[in-house]
PDB file of N, CA and C in Angstrom:
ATOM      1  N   UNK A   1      -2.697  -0.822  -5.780  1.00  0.00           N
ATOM      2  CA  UNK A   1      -3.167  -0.865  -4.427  1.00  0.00           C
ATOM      3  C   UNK A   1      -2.311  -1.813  -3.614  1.00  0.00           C
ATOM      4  N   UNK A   2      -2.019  -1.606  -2.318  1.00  0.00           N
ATOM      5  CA  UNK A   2      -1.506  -2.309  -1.468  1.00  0.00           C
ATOM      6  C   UNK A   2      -2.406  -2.860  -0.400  1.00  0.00           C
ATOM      7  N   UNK A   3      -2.521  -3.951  -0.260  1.00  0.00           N
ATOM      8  CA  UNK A   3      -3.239  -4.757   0.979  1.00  0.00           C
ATOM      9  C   UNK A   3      -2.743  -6.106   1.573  1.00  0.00           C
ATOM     10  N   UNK A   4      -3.030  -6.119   2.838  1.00  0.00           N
ATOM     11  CA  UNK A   4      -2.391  -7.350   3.208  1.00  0.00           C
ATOM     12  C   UNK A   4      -3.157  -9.077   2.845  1.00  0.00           C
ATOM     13  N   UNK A   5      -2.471  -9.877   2.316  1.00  0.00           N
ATOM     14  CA  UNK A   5      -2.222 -11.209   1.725  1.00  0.00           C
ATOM     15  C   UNK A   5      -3.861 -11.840   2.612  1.00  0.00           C
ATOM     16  N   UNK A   6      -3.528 -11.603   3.828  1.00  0.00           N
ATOM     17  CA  UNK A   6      -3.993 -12.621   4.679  1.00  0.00           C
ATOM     18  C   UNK A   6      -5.952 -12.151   4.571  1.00  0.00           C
ATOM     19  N   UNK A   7      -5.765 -11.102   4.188  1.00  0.00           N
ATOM     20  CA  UNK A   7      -7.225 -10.111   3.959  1.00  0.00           C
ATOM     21  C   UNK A   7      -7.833 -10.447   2.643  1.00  0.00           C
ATOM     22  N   UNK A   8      -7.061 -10.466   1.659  1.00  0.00           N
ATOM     23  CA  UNK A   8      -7.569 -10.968   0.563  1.00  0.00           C
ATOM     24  C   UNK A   8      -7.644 -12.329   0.910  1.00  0.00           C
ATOM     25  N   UNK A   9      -7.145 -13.639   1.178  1.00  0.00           N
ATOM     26  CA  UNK A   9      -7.372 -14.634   1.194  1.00  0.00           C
ATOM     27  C   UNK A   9      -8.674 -15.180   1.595  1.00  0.00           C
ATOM     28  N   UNK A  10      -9.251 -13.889   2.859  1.00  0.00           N
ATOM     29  CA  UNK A  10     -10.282 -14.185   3.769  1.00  0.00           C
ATOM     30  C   UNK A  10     -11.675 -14.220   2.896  1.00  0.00           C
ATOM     31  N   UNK A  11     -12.540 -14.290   4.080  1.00  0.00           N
ATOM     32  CA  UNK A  11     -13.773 -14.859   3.179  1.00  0.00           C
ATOM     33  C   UNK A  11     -14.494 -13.359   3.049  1.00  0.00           C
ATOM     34  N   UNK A  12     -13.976 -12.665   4.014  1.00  0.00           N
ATOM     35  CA  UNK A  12     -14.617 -10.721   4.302  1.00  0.00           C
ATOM     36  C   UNK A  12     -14.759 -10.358   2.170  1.00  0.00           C
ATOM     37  N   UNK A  13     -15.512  -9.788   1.765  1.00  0.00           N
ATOM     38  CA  UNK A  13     -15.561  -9.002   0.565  1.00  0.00           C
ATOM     39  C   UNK A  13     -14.946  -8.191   0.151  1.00  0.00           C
ATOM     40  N   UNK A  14     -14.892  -7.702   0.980  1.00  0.00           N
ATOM     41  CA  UNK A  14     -13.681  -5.836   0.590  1.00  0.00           C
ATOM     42  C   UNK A  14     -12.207  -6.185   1.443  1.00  0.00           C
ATOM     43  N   UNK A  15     -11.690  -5.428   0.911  1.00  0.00           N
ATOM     44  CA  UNK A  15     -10.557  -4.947   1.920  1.00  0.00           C
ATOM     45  C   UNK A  15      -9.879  -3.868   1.267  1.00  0.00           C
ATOM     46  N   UNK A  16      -9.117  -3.762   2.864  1.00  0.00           N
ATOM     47  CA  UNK A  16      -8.843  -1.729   2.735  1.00  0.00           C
ATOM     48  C   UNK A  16      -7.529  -1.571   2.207  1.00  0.00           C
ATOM     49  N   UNK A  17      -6.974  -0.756   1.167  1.00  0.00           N
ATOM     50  CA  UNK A  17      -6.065  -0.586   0.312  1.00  0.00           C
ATOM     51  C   UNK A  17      -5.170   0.585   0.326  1.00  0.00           C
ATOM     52  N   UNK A  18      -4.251   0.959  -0.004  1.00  0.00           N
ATOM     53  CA  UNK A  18      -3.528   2.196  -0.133  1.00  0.00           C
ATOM     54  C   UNK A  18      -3.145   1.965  -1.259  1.00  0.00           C
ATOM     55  N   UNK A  19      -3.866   3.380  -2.261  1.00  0.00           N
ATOM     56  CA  UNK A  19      -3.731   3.525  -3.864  1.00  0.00           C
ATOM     57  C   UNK A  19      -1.994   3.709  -3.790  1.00  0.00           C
ATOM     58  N   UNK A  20      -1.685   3.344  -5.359  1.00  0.00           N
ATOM     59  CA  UNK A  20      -0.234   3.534  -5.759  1.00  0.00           C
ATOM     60  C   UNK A  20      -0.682   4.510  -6.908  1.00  0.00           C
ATOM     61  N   UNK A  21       0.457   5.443  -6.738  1.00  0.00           N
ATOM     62  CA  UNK A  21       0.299   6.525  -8.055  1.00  0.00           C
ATOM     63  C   UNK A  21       1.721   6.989  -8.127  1.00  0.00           C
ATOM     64  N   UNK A  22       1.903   7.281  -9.636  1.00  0.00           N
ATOM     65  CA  UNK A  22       3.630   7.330  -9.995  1.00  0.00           C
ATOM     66  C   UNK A  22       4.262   8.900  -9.599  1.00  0.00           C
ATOM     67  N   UNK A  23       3.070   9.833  -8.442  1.00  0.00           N
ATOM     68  CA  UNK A  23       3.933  11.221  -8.310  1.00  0.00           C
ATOM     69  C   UNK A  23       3.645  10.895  -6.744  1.00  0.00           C
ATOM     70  N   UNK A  24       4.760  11.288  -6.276  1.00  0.00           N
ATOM     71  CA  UNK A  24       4.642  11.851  -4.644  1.00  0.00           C
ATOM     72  C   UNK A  24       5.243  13.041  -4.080  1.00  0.00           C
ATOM     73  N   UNK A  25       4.644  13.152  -2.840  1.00  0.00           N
ATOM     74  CA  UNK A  25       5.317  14.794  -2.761  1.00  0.00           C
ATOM     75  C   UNK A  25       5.871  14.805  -2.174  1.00  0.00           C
ATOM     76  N   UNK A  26       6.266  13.364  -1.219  1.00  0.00           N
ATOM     77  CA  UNK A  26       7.966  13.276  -0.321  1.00  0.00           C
ATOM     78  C   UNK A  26       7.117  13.415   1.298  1.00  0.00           C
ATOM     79  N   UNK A  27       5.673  12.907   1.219  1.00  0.00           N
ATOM     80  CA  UNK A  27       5.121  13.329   2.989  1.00  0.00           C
ATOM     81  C   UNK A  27       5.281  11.966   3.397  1.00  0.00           C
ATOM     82  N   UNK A  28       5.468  12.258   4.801  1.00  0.00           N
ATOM     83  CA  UNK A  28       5.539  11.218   5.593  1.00  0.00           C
ATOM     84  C   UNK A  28       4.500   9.776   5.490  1.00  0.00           C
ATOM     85  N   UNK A  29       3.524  10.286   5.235  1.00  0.00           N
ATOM     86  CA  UNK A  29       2.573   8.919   4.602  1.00  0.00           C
ATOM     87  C   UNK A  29       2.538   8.724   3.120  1.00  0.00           C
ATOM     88  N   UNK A  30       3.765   8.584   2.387  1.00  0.00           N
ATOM     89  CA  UNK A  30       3.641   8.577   0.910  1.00  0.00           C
ATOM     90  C   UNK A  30       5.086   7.228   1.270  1.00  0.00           C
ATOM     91  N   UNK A  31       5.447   6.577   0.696  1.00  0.00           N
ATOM     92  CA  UNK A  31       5.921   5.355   0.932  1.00  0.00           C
ATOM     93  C   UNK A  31       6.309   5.261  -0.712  1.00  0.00           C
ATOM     94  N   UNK A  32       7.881   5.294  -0.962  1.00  0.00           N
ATOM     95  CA  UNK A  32       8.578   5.388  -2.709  1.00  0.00           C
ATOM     96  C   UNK A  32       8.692   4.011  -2.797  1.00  0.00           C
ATOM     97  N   UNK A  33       8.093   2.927  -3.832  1.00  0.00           N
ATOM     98  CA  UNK A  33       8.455   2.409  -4.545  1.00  0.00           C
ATOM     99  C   UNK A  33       8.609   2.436  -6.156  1.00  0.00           C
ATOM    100  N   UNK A  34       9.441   1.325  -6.670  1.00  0.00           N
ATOM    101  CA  UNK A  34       9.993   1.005  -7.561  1.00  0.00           C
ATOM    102  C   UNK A  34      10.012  -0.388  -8.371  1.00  0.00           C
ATOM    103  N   UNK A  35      11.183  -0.717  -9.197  1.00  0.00           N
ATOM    104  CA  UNK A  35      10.978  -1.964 -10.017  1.00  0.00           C
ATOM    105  C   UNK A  35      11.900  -2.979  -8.767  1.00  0.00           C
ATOM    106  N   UNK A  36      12.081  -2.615  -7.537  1.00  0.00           N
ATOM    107  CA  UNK A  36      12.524  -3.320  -6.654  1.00  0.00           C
ATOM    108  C   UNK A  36      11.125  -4.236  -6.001  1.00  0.00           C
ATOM    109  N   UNK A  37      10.091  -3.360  -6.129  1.00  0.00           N
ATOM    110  CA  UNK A  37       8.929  -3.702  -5.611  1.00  0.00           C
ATOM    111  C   UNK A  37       8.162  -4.739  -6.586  1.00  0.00           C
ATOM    112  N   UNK A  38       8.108  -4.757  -8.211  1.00  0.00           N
ATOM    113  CA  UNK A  38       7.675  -5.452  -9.146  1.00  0.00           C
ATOM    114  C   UNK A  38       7.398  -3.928 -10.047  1.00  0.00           C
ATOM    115  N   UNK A  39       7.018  -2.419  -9.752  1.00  0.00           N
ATOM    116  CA  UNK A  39       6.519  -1.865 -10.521  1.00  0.00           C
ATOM    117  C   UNK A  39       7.214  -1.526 -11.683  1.00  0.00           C
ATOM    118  N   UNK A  40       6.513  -1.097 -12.770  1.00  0.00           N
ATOM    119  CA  UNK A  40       7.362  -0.143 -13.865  1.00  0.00           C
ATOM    120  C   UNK A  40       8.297   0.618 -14.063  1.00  0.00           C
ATOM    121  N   UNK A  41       7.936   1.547 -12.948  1.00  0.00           N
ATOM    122  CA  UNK A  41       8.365   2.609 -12.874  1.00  0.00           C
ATOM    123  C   UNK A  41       8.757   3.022 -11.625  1.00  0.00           C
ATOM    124  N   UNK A  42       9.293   4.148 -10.672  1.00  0.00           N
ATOM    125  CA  UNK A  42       8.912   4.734  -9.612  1.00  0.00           C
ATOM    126  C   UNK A  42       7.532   5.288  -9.068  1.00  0.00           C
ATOM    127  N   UNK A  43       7.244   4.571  -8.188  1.00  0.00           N
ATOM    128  CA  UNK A  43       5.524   5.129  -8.139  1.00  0.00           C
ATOM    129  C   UNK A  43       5.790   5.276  -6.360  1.00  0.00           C
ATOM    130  N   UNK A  44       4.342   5.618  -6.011  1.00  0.00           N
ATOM    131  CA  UNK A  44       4.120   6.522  -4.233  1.00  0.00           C
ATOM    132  C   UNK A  44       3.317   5.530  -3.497  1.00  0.00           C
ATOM    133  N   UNK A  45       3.145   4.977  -2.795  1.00  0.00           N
ATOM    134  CA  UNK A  45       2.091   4.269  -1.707  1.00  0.00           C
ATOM    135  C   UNK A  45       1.444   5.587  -1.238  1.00  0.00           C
ATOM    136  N   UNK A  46       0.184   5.818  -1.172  1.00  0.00           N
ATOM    137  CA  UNK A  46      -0.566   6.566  -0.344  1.00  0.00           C
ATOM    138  C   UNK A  46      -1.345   6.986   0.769  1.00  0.00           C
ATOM    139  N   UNK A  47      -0.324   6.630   2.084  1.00  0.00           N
ATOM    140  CA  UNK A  47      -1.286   5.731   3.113  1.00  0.00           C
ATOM    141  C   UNK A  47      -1.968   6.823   3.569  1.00  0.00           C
ATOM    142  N   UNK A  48      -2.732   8.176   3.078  1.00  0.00           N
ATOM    143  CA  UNK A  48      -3.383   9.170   3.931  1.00  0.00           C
ATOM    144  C   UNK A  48      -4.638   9.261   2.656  1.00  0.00           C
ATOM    145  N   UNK A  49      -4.860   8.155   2.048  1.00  0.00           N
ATOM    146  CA  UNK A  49      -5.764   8.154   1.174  1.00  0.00           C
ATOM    147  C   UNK A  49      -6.159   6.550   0.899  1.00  0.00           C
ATOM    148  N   UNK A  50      -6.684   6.100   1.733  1.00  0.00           N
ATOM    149  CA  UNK A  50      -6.842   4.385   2.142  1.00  0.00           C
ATOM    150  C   UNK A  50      -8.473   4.056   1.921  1.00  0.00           C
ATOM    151  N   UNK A  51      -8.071   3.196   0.621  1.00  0.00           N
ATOM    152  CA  UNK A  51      -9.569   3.071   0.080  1.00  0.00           C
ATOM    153  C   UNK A  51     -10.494   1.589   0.324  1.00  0.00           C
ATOM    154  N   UNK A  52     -11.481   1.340   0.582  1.00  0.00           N
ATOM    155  CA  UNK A  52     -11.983   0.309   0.990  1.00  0.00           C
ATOM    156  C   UNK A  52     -12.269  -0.711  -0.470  1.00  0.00           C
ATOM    157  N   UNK A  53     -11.918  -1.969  -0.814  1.00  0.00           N
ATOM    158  CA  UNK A  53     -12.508  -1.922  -2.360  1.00  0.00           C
ATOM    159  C   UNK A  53     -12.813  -3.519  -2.362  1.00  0.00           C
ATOM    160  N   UNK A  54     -14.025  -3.428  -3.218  1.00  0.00           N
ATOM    161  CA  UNK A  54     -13.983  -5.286  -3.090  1.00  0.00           C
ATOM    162  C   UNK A  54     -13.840  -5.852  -3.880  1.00  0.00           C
ATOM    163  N   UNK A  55     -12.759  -7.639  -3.171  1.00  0.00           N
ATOM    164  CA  UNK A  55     -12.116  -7.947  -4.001  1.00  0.00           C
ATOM    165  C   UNK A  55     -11.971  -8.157  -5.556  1.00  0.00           C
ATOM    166  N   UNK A  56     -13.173  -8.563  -6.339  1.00  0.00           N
ATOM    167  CA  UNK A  56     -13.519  -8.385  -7.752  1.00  0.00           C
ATOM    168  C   UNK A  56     -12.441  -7.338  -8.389  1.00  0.00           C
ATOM    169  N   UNK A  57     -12.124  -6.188  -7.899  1.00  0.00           N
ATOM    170  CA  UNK A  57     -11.801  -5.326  -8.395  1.00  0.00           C
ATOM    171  C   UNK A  57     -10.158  -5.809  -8.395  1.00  0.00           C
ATOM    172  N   UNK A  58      -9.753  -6.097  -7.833  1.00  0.00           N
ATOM    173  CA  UNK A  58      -7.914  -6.321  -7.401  1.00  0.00           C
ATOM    174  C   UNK A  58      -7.623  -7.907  -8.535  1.00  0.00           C
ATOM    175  N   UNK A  59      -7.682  -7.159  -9.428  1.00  0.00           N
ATOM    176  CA  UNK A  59      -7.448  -8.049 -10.820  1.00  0.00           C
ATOM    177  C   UNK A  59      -6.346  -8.578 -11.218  1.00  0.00           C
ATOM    178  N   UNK A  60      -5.269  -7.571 -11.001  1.00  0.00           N
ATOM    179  CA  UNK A  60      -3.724  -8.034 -12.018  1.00  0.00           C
ATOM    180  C   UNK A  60      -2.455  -8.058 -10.034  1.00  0.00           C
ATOM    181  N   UNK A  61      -1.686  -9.159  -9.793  1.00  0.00           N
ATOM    182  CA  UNK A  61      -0.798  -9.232  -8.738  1.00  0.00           C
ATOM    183  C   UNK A  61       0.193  -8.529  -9.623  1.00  0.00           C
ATOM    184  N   UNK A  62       0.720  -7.176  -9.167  1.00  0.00           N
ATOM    185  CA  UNK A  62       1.938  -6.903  -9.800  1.00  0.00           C
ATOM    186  C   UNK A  62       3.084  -6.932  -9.031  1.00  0.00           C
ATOM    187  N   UNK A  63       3.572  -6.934  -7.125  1.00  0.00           N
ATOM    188  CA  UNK A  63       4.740  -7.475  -7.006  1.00  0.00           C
ATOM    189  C   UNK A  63       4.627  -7.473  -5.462  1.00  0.00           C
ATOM    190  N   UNK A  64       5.944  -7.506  -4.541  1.00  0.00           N
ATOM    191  CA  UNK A  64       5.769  -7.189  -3.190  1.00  0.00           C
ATOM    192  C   UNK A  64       6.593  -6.348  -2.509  1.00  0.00           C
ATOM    193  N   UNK A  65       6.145  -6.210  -1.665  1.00  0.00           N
ATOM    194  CA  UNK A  65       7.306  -5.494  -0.413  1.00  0.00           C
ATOM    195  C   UNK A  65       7.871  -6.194  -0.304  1.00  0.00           C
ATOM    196  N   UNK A  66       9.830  -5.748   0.289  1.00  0.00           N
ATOM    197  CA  UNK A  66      10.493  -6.533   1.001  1.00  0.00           C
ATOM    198  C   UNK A  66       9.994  -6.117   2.642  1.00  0.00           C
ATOM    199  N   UNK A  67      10.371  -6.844   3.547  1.00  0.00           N
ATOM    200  CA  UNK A  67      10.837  -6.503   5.107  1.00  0.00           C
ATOM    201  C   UNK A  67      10.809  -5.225   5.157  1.00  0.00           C
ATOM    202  N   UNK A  68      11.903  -4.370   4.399  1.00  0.00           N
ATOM    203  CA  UNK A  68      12.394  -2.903   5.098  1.00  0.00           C
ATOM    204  C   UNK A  68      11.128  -2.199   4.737  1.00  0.00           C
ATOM    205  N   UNK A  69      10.606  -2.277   3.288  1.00  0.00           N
ATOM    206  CA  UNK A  69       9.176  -1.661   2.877  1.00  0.00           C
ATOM    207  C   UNK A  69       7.967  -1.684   3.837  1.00  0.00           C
ATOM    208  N   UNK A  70       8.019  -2.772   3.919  1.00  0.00           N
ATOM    209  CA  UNK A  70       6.821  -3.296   5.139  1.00  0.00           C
ATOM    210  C   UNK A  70       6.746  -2.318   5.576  1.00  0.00           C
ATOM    211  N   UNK A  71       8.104  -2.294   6.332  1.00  0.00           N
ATOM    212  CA  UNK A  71       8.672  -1.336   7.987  1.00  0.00           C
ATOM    213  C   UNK A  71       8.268  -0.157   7.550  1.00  0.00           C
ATOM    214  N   UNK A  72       8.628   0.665   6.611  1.00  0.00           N
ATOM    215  CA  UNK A  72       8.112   1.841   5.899  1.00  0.00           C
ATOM    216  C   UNK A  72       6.832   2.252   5.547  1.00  0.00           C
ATOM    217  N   UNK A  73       6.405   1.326   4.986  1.00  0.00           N
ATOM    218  CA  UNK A  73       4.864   1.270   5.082  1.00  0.00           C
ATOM    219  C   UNK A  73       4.256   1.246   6.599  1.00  0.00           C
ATOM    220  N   UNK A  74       4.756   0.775   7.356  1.00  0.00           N
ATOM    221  CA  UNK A  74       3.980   0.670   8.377  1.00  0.00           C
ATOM    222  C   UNK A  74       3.999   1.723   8.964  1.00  0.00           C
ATOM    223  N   UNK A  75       5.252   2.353   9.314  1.00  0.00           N
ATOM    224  CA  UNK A  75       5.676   3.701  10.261  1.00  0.00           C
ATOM    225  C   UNK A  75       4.500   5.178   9.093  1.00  0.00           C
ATOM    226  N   UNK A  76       4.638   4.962   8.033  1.00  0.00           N
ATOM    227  CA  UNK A  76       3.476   6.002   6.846  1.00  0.00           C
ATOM    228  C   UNK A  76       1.992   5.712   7.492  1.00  0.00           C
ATOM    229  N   UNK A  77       1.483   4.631   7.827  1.00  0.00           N
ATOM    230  CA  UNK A  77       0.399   4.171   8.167  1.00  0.00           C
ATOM    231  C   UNK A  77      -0.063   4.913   9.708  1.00  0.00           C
ATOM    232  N   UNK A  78       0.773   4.541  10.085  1.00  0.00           N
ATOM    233  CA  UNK A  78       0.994   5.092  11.694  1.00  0.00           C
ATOM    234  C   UNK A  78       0.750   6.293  11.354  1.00  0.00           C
ATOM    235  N   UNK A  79       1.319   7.568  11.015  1.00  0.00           N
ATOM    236  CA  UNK A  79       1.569   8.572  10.858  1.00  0.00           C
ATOM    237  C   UNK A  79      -0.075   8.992   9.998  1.00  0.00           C
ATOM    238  N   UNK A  80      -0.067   8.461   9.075  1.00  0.00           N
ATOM    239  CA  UNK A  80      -1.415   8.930   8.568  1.00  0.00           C
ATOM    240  C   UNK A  80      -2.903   9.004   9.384  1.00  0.00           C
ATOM    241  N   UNK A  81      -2.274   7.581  10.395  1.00  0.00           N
ATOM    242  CA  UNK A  81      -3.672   7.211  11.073  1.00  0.00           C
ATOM    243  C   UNK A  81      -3.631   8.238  12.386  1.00  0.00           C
ATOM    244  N   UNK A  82      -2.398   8.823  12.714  1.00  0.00           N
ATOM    245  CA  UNK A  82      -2.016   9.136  14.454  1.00  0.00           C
ATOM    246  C   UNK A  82      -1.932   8.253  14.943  1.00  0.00           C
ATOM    247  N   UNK A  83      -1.748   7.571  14.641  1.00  0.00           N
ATOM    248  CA  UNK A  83      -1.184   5.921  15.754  1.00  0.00           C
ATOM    249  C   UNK A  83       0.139   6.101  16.355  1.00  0.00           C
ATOM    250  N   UNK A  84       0.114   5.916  17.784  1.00  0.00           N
ATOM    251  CA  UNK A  84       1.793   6.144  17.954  1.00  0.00           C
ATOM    252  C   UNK A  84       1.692   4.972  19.095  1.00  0.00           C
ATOM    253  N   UNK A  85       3.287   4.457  19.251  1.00  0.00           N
ATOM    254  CA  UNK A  85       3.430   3.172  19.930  1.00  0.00           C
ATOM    255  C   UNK A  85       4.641   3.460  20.818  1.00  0.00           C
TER     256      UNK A  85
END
């Protein structure tokens, strides 16, 4: 799962996530990482499938975005949500 730092830190219970899974199908809200990121393998960000989950559950830190990811992630997010700027 991907979520932002500042959300988990907070005192809120849940926060909202975008599952990681190791197949993607190349759509505009699917976001490719890798062992650049910390993962295993090549795996997908899923930002058109954004799950609410509380914290208890977000057990193991496995790595981060750089900058350009962010940027990628963010423009997938946009796109999933219809957000345009």
């Amino acid at each position: 799962m991907v979520s932002r730092q500042v959300l988990i830190d907070s005192r809120f219970p849940t926060v909202i996530c975008a599952p990681i899974f190791s197949r993607g199908h190349g759509f505009q809200t699917q976001v490719a990482i890798g062992i650049d990121e910390g993962m295993k393998h090549e795996s997908w960000v899923f930002c058109d499938n954004l799950v609410s989950l509380h914290k208890a559950e977000l057990t193991n830190f496995v790595g981060r975005l750089s900058p350009a990811k962010i940027a990628e992630l963010n423009g997938a997010l946009m796109t999933a949500l219809g957000v345009h700027h």
